[in-house]
Protein backbone atom coordinates (compact mmCIF):
# COMPACT_ATOMS: atom_id res chain seq x y z
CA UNK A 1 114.09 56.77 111.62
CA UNK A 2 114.04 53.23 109.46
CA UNK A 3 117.57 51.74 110.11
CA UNK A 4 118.02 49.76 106.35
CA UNK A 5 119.43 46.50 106.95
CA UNK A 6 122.91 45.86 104.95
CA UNK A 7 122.09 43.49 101.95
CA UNK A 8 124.05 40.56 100.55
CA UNK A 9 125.07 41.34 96.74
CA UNK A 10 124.63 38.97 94.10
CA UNK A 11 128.03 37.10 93.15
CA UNK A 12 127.69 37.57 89.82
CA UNK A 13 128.31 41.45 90.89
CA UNK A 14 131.75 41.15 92.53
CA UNK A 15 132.82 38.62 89.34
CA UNK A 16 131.76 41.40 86.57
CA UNK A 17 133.37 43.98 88.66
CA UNK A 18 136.79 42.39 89.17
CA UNK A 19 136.85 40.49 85.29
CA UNK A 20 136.02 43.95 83.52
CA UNK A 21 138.69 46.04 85.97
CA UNK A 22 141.10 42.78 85.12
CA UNK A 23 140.70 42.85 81.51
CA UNK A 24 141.00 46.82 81.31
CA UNK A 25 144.19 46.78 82.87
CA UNK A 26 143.05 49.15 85.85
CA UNK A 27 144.34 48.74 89.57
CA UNK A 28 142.03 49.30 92.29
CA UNK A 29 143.56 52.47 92.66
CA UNK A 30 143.63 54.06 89.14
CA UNK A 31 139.95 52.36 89.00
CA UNK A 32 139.03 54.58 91.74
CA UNK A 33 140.42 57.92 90.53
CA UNK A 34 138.38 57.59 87.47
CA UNK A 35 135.56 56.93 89.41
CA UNK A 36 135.73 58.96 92.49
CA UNK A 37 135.23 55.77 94.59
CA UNK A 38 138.27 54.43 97.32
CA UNK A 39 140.82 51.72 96.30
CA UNK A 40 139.33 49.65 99.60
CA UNK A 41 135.89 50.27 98.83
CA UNK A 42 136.33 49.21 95.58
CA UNK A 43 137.84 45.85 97.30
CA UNK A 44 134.61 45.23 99.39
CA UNK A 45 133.19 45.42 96.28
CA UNK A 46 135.36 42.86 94.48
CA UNK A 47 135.49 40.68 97.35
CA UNK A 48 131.20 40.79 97.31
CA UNK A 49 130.71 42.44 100.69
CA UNK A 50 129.14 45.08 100.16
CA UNK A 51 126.35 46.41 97.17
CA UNK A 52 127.18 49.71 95.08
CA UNK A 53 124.47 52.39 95.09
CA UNK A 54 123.10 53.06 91.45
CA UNK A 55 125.10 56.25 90.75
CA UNK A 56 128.51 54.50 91.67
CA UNK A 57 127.82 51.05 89.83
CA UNK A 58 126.48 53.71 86.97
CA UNK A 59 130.37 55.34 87.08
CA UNK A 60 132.09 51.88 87.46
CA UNK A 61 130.39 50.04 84.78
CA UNK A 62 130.80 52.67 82.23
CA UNK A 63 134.57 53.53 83.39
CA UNK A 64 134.92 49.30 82.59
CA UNK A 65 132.98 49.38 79.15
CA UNK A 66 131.45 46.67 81.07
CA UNK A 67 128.21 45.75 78.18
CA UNK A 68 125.65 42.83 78.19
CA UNK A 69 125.10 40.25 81.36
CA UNK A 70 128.22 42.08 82.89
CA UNK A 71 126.44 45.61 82.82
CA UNK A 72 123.58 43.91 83.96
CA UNK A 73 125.15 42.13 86.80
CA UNK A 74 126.55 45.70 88.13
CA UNK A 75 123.45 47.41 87.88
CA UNK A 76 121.29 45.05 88.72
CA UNK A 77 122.99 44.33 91.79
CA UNK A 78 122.85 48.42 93.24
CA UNK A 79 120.92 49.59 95.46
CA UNK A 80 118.73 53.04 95.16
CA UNK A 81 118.88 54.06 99.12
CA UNK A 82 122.43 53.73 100.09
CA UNK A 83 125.96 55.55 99.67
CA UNK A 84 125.80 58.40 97.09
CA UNK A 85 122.24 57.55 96.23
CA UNK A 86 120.49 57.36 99.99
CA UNK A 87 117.80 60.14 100.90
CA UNK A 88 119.23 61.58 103.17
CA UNK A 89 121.79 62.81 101.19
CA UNK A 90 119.55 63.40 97.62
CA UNK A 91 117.29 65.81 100.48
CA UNK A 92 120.46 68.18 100.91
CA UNK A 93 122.27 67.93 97.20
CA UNK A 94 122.85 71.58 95.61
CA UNK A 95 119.65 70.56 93.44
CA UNK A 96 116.67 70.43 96.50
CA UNK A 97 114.57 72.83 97.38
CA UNK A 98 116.11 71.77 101.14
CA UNK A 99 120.07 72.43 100.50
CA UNK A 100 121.22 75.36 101.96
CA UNK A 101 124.94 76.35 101.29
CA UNK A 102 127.38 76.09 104.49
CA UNK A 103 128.53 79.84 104.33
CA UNK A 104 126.84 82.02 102.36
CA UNK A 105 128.32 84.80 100.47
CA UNK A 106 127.31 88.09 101.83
């Protein structure tokens, strides 16, 4: 199995992030119930340690309204094989041919 090395996000990712949460008025925590993402992981975020995968910098920048070089900045800066958007975890969604459900109905 390919172990993925852990990438370095762009900076102008954690600065859209924090400036659109800022100017909505959202804490980390009311950010993340909107989103489904954690208060800290938002934070790692913010603080540009760690990259978002598409779907979840999908949900943040559209929970922020972020538009233009900020949307751009969010999305751009994702990545398509980790978190909520890695392979392994596509291969056993409810939509492959793969996922199986944990206890079947008789």
């Amino acid at each position: 199995m390919e172990v993925r090395q852990r990438r370095t996000p762009p900076p102008e990712l954690a600065a859209a992030l924090r400036a659109g949460r800022q100017r909505a008025g959202l804490t980390l925590k009311a950010l993340g119930e909107q989103t489904g993402v954690t208060p800290s992981y938002l934070s790692h975020l913010e603080s540009g340690e760690r990259c978002p995968s598409r779907t979840v910098a999908g949900r943040l920048a559209d929970a922020l309204g972020l538009e233009g070089d900020e949307r751009g900045a969010v999305i751009d800066g994702a990545v398509d094989d980790a978190g909520l958007d890695h392979p392994w975890r596509r291969s056993f969604s409810p939509n492959s041919p793969l996922w199986k459900p944990r206890n079947p109905v008789p």
